[in-house]
ModelCIF file with pLDDT and N, C-alpha, C, O atoms, coordinates in Angstrom:
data_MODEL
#
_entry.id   MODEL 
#
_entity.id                         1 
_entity.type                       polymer 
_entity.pdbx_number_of_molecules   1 
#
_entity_poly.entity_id                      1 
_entity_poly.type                           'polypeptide(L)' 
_entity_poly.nstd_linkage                   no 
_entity_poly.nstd_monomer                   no 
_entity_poly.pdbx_seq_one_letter_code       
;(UNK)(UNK)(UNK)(UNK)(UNK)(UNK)(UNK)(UNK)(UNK)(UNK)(UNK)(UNK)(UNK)(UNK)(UNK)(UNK)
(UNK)(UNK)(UNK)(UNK)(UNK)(UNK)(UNK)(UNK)(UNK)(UNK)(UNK)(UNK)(UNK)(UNK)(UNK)(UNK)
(UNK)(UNK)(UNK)(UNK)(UNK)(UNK)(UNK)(UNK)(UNK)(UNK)(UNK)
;
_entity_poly.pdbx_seq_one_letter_code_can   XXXXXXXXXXXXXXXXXXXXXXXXXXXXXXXXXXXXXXXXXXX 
_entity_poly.pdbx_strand_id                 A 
#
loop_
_entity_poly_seq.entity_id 
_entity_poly_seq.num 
_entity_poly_seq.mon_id 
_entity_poly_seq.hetero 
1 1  UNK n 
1 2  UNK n 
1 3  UNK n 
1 4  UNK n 
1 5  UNK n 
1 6  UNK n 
1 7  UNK n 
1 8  UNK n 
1 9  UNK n 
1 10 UNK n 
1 11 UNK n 
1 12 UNK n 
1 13 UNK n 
1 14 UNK n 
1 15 UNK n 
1 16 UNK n 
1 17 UNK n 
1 18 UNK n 
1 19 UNK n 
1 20 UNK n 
1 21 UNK n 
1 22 UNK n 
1 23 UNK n 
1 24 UNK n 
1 25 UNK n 
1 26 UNK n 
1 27 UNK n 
1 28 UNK n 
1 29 UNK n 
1 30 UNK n 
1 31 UNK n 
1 32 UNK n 
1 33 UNK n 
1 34 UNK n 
1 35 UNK n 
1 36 UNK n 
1 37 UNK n 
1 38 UNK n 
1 39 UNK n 
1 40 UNK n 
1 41 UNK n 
1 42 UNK n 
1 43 UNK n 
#
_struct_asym.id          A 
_struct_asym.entity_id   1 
#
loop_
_ma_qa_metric.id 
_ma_qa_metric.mode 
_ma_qa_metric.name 
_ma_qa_metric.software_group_id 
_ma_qa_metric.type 
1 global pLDDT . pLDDT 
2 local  pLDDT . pLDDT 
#
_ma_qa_metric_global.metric_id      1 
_ma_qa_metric_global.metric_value   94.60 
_ma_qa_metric_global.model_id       1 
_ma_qa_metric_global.ordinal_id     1 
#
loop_
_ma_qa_metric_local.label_asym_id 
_ma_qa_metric_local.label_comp_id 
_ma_qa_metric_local.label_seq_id 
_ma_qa_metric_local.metric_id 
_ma_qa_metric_local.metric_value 
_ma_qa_metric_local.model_id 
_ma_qa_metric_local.ordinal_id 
A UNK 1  2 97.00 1 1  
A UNK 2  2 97.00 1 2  
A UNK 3  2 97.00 1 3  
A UNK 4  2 96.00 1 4  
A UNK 5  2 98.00 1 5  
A UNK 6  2 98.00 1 6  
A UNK 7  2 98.00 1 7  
A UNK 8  2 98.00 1 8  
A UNK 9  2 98.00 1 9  
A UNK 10 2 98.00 1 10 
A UNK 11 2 97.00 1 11 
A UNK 12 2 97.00 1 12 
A UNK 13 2 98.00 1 13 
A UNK 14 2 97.00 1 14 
A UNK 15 2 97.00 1 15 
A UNK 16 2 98.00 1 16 
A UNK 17 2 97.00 1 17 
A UNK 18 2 97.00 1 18 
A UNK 19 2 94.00 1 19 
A UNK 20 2 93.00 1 20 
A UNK 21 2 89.00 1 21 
A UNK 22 2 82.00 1 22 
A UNK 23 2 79.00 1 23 
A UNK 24 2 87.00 1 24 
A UNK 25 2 93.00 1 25 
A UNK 26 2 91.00 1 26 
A UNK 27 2 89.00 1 27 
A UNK 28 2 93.00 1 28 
A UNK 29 2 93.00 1 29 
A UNK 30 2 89.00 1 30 
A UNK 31 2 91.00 1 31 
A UNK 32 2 94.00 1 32 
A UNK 33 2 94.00 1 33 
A UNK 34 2 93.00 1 34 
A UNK 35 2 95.00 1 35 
A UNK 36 2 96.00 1 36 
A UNK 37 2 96.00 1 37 
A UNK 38 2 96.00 1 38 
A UNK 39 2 97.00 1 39 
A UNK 40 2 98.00 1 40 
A UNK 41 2 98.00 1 41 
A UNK 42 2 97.00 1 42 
A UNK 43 2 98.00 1 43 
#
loop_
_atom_site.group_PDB 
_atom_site.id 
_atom_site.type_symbol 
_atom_site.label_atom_id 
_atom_site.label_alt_id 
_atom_site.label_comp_id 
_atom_site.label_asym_id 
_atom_site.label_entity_id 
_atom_site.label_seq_id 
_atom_site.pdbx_PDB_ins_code 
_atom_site.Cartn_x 
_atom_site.Cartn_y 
_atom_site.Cartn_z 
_atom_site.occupancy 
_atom_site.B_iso_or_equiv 
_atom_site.pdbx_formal_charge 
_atom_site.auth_seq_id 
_atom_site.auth_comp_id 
_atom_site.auth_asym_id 
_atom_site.auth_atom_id 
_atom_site.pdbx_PDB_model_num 
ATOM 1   N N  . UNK A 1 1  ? -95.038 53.414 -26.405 1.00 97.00 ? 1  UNK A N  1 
ATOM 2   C CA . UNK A 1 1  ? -94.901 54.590 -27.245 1.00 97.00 ? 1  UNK A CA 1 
ATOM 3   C C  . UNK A 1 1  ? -96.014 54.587 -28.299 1.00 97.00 ? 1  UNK A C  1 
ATOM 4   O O  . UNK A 1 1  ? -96.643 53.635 -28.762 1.00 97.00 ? 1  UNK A O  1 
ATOM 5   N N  . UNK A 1 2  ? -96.112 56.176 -28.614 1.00 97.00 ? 2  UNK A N  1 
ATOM 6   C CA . UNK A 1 2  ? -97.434 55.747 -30.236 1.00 97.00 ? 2  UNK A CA 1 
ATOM 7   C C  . UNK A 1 2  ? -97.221 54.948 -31.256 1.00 97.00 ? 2  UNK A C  1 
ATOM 8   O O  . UNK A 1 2  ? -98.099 54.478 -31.979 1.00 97.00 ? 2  UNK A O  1 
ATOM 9   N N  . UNK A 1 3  ? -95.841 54.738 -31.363 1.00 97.00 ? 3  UNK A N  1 
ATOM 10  C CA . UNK A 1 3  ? -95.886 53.379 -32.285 1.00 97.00 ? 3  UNK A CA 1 
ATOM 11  C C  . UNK A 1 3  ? -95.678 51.930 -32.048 1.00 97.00 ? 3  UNK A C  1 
ATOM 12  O O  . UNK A 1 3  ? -95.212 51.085 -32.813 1.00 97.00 ? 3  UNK A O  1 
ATOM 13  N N  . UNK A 1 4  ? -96.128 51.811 -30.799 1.00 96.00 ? 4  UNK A N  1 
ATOM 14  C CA . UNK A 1 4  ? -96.848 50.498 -30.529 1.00 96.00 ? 4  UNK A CA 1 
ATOM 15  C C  . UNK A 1 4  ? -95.280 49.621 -30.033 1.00 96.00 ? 4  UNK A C  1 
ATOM 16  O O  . UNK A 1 4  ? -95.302 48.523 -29.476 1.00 96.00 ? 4  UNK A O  1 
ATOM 17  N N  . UNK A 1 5  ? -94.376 50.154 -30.275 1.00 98.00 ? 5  UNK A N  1 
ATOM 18  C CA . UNK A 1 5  ? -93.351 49.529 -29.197 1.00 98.00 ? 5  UNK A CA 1 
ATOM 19  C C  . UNK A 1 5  ? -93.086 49.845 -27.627 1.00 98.00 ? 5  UNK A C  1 
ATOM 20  O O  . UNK A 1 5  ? -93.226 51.001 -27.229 1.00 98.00 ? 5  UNK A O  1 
ATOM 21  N N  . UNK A 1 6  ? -92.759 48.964 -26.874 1.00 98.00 ? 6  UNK A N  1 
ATOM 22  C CA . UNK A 1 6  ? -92.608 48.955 -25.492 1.00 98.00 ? 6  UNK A CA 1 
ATOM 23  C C  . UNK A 1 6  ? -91.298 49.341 -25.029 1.00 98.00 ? 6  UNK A C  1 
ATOM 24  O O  . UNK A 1 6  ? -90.315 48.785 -25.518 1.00 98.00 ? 6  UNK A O  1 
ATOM 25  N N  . UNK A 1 7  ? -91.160 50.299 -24.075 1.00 98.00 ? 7  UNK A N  1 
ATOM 26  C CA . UNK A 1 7  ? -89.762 51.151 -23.710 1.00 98.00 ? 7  UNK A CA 1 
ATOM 27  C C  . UNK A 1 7  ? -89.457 51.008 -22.306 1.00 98.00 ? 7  UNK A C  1 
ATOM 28  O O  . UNK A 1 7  ? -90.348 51.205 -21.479 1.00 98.00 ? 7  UNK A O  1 
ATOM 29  N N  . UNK A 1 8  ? -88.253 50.676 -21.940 1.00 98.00 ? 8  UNK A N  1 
ATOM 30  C CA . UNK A 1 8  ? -88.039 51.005 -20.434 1.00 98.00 ? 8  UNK A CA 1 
ATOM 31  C C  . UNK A 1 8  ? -86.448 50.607 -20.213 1.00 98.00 ? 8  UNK A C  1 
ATOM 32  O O  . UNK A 1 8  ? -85.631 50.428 -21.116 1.00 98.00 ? 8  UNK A O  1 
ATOM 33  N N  . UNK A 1 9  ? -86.255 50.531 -19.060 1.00 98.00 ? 9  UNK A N  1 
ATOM 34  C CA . UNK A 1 9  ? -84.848 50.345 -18.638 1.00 98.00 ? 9  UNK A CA 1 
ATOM 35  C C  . UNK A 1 9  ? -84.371 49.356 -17.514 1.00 98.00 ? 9  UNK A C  1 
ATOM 36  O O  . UNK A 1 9  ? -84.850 49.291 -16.382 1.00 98.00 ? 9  UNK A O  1 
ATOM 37  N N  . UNK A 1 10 ? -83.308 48.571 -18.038 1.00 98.00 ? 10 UNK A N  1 
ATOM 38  C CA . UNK A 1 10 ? -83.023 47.159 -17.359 1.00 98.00 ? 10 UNK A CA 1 
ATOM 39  C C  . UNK A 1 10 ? -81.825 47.545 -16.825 1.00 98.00 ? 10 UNK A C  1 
ATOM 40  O O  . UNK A 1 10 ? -80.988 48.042 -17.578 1.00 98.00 ? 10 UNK A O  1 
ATOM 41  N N  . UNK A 1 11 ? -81.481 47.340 -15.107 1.00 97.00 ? 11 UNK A N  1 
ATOM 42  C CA . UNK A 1 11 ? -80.239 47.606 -14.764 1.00 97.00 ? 11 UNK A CA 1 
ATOM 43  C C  . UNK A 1 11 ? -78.800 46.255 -14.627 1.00 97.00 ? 11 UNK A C  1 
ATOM 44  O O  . UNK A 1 11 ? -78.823 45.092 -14.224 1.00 97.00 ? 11 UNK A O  1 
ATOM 45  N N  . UNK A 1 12 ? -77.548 47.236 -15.246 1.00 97.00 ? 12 UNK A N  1 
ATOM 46  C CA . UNK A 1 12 ? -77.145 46.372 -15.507 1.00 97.00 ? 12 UNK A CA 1 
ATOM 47  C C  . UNK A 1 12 ? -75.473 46.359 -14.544 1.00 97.00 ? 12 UNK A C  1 
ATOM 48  O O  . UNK A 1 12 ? -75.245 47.320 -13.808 1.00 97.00 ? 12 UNK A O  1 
ATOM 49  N N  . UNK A 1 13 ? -74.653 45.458 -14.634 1.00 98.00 ? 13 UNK A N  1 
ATOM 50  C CA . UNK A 1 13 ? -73.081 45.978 -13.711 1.00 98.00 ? 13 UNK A CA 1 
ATOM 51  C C  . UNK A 1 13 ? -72.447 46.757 -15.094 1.00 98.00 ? 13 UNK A C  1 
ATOM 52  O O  . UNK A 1 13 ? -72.693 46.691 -16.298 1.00 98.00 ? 13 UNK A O  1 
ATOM 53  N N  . UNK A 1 14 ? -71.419 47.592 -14.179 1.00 97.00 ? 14 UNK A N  1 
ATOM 54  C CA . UNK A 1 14 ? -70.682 48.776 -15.086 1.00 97.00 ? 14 UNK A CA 1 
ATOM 55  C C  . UNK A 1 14 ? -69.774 47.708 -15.887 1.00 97.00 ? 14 UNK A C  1 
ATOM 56  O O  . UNK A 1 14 ? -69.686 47.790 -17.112 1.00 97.00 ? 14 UNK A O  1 
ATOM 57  N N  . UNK A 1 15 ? -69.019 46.582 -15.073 1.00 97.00 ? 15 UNK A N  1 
ATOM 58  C CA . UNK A 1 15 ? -68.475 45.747 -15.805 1.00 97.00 ? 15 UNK A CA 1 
ATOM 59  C C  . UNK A 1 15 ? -67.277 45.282 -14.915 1.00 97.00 ? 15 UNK A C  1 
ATOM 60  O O  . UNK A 1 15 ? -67.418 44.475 -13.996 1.00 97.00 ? 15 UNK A O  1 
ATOM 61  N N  . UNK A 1 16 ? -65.856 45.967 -15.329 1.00 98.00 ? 16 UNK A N  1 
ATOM 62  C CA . UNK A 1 16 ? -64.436 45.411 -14.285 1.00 98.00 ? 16 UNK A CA 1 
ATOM 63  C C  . UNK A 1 16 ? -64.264 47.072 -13.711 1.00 98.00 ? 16 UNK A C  1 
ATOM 64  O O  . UNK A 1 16 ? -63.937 48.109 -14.288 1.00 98.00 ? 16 UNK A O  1 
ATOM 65  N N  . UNK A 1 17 ? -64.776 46.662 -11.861 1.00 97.00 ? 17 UNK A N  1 
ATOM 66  C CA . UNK A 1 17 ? -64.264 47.749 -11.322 1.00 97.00 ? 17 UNK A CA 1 
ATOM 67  C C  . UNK A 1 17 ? -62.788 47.709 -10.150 1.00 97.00 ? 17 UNK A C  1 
ATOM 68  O O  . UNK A 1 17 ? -62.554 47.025 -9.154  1.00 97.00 ? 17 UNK A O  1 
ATOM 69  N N  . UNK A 1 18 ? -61.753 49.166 -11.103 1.00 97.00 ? 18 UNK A N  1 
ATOM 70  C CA . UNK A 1 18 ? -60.833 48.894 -10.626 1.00 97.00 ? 18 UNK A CA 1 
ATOM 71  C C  . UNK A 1 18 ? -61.012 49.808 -8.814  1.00 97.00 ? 18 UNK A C  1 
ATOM 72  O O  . UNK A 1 18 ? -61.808 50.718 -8.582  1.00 97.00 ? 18 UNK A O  1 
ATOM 73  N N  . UNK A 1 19 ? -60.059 49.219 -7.846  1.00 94.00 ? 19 UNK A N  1 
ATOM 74  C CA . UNK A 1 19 ? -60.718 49.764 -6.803  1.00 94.00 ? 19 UNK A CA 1 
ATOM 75  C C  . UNK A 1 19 ? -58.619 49.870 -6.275  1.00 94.00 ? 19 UNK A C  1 
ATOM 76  O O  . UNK A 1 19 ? -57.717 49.063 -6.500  1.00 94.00 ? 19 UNK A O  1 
ATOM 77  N N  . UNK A 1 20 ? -58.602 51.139 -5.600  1.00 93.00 ? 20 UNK A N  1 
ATOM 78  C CA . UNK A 1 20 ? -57.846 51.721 -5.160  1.00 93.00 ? 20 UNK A CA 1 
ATOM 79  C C  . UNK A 1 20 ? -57.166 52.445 -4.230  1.00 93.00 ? 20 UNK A C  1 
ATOM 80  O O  . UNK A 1 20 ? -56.818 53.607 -4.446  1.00 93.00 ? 20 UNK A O  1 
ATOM 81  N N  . UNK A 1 21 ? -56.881 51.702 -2.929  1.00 89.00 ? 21 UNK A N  1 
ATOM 82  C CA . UNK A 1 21 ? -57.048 52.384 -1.584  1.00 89.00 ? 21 UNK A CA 1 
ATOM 83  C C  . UNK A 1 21 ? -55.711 51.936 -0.751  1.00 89.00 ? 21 UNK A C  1 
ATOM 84  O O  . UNK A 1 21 ? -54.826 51.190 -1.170  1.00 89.00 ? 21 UNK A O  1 
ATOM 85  N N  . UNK A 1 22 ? -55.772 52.522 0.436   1.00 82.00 ? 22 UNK A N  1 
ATOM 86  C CA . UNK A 1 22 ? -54.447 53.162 1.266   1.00 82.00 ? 22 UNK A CA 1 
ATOM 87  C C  . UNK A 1 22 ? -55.051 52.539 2.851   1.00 82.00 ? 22 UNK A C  1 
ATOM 88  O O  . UNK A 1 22 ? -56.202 52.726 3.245   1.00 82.00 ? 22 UNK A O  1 
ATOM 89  N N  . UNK A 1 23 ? -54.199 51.931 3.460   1.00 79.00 ? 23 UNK A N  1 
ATOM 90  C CA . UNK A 1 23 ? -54.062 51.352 4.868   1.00 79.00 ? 23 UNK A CA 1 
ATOM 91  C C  . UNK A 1 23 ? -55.427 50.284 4.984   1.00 79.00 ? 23 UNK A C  1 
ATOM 92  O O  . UNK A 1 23 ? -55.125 49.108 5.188   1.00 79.00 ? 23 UNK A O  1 
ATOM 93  N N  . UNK A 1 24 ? -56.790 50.580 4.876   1.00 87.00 ? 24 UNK A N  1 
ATOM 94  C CA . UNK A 1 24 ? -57.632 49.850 5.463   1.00 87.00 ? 24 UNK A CA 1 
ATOM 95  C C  . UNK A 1 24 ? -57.915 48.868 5.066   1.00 87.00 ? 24 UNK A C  1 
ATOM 96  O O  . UNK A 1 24 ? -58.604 48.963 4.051   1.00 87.00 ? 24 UNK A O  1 
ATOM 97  N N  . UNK A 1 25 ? -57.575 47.220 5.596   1.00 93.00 ? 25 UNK A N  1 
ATOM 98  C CA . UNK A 1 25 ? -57.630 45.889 4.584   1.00 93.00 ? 25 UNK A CA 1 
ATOM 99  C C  . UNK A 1 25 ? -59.000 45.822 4.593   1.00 93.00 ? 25 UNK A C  1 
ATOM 100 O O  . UNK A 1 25 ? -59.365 45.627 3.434   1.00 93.00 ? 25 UNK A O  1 
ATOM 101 N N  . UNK A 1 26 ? -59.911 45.886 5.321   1.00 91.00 ? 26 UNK A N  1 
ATOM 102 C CA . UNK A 1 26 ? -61.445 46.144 5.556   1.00 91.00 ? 26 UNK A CA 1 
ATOM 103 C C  . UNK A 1 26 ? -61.818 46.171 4.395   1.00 91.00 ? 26 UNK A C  1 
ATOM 104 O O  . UNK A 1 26 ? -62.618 45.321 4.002   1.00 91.00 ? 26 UNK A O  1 
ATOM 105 N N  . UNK A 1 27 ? -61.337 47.145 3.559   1.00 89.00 ? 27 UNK A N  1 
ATOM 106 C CA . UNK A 1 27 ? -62.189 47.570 2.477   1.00 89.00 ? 27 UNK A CA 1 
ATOM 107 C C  . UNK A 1 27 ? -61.709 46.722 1.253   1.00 89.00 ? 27 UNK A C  1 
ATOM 108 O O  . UNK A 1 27 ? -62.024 47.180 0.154   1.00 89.00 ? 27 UNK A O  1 
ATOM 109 N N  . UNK A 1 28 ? -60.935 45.456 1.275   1.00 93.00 ? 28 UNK A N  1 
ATOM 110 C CA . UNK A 1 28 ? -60.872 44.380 0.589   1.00 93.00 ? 28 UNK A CA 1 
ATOM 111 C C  . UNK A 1 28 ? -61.982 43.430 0.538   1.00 93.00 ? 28 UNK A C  1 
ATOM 112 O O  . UNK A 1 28 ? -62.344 42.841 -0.480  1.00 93.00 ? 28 UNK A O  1 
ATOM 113 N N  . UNK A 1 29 ? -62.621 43.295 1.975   1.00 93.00 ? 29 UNK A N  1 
ATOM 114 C CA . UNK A 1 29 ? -63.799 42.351 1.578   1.00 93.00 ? 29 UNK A CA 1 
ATOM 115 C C  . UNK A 1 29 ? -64.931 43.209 1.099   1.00 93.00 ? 29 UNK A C  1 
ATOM 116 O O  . UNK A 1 29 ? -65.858 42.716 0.456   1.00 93.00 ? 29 UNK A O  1 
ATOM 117 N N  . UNK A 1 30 ? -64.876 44.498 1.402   1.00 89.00 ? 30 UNK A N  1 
ATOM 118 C CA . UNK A 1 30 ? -66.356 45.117 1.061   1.00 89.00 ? 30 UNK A CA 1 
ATOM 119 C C  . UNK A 1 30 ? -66.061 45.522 0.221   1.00 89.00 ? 30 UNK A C  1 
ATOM 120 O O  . UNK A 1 30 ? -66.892 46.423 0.335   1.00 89.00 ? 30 UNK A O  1 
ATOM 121 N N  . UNK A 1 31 ? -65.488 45.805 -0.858  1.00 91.00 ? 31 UNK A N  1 
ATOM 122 C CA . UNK A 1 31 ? -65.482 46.366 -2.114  1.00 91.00 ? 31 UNK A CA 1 
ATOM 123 C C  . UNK A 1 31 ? -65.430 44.782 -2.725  1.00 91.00 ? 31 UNK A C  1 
ATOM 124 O O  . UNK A 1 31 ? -65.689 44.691 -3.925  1.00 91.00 ? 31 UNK A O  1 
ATOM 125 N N  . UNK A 1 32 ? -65.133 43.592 -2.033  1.00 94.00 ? 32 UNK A N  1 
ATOM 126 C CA . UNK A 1 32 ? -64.850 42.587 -3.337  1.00 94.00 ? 32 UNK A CA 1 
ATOM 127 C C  . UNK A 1 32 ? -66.567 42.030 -3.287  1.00 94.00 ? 32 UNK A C  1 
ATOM 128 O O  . UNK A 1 32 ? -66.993 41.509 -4.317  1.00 94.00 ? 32 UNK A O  1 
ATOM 129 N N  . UNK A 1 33 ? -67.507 42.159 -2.079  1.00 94.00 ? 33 UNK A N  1 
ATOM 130 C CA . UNK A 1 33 ? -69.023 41.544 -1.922  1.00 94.00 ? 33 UNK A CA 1 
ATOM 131 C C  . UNK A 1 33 ? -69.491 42.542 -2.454  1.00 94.00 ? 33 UNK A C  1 
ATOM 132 O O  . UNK A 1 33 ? -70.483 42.197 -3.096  1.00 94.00 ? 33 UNK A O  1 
ATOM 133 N N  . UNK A 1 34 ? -69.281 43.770 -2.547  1.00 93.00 ? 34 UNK A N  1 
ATOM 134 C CA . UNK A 1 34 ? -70.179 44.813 -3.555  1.00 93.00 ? 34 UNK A CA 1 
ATOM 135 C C  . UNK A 1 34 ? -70.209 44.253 -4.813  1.00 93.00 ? 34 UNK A C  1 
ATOM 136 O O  . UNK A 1 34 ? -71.227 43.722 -5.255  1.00 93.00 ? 34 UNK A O  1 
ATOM 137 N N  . UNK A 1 35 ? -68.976 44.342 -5.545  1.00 95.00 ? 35 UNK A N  1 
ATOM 138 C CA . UNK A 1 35 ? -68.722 44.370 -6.746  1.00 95.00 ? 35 UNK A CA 1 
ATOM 139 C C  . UNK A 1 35 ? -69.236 42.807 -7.028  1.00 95.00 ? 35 UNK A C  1 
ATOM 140 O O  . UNK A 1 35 ? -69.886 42.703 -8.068  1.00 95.00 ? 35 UNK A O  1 
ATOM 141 N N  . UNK A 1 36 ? -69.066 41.686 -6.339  1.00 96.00 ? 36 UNK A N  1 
ATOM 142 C CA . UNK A 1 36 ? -69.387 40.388 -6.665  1.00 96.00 ? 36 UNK A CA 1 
ATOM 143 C C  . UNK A 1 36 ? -71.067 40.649 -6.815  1.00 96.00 ? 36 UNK A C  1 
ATOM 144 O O  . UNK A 1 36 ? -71.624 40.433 -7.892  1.00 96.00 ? 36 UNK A O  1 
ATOM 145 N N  . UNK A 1 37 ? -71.760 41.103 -5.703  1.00 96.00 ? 37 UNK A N  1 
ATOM 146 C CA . UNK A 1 37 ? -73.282 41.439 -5.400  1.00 96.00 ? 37 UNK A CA 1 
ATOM 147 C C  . UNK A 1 37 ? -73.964 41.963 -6.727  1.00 96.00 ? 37 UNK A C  1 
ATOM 148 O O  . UNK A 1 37 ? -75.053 41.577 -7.151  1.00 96.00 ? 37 UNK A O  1 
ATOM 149 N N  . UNK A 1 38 ? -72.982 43.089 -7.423  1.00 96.00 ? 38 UNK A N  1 
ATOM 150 C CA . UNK A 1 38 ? -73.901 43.808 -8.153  1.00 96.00 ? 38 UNK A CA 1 
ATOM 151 C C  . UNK A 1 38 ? -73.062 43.110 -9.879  1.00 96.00 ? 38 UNK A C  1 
ATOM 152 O O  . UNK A 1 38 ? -72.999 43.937 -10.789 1.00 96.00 ? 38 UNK A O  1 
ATOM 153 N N  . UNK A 1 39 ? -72.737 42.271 -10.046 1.00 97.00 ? 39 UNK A N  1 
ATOM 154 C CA . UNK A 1 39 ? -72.072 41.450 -11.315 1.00 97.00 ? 39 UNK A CA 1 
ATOM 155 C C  . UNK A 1 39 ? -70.937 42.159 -11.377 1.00 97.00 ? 39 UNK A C  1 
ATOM 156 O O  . UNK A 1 39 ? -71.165 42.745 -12.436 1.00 97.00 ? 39 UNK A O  1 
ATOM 157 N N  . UNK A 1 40 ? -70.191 42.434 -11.136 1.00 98.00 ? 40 UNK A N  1 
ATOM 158 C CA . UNK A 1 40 ? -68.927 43.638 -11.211 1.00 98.00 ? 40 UNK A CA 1 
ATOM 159 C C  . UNK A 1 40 ? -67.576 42.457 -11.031 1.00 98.00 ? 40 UNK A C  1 
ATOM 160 O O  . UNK A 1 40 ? -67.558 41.666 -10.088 1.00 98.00 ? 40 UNK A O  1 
ATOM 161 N N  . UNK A 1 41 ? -66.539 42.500 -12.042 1.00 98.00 ? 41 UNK A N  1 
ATOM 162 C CA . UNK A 1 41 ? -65.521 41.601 -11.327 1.00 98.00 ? 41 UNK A CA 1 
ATOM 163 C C  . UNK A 1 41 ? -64.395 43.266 -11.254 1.00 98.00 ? 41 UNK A C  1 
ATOM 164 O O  . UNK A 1 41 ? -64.443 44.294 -11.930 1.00 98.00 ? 41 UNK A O  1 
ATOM 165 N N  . UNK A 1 42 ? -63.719 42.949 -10.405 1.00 97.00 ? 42 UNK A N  1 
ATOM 166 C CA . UNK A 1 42 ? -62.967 43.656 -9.624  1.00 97.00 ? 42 UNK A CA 1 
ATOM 167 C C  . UNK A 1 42 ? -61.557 43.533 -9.515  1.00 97.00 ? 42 UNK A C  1 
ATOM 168 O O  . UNK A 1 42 ? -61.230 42.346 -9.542  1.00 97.00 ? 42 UNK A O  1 
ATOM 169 N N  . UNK A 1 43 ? -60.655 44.270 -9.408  1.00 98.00 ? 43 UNK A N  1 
ATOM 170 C CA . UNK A 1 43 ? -59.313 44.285 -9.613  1.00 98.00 ? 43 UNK A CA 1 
ATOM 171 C C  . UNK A 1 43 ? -58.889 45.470 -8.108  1.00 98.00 ? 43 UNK A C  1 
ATOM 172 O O  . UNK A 1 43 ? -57.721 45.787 -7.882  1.00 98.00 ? 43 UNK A O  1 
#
């Protein structure tokens, strides 16, 4: 920037994602390796 400080953007996890679903156990491991993958703990 013109005043001589440096700017940008660091990505980060949203934090505790709650996850909420009907019949498919499937989507127990893939929502728990997403959320582990991207720092996310999960409920």
């Amino acid at each position: 920037r013109p005043s001589g400080i440096q700017v940008g953007k660091m990505r980060v996890p949203l934090g505790v994602v709650g996850i909420i679903y009907e019949s498919r156990p499937n989507v127990t491991a893939e929502a728990a390796s997403l959320c582990l993958k991207s720092g996310n703990a999960a409920i």
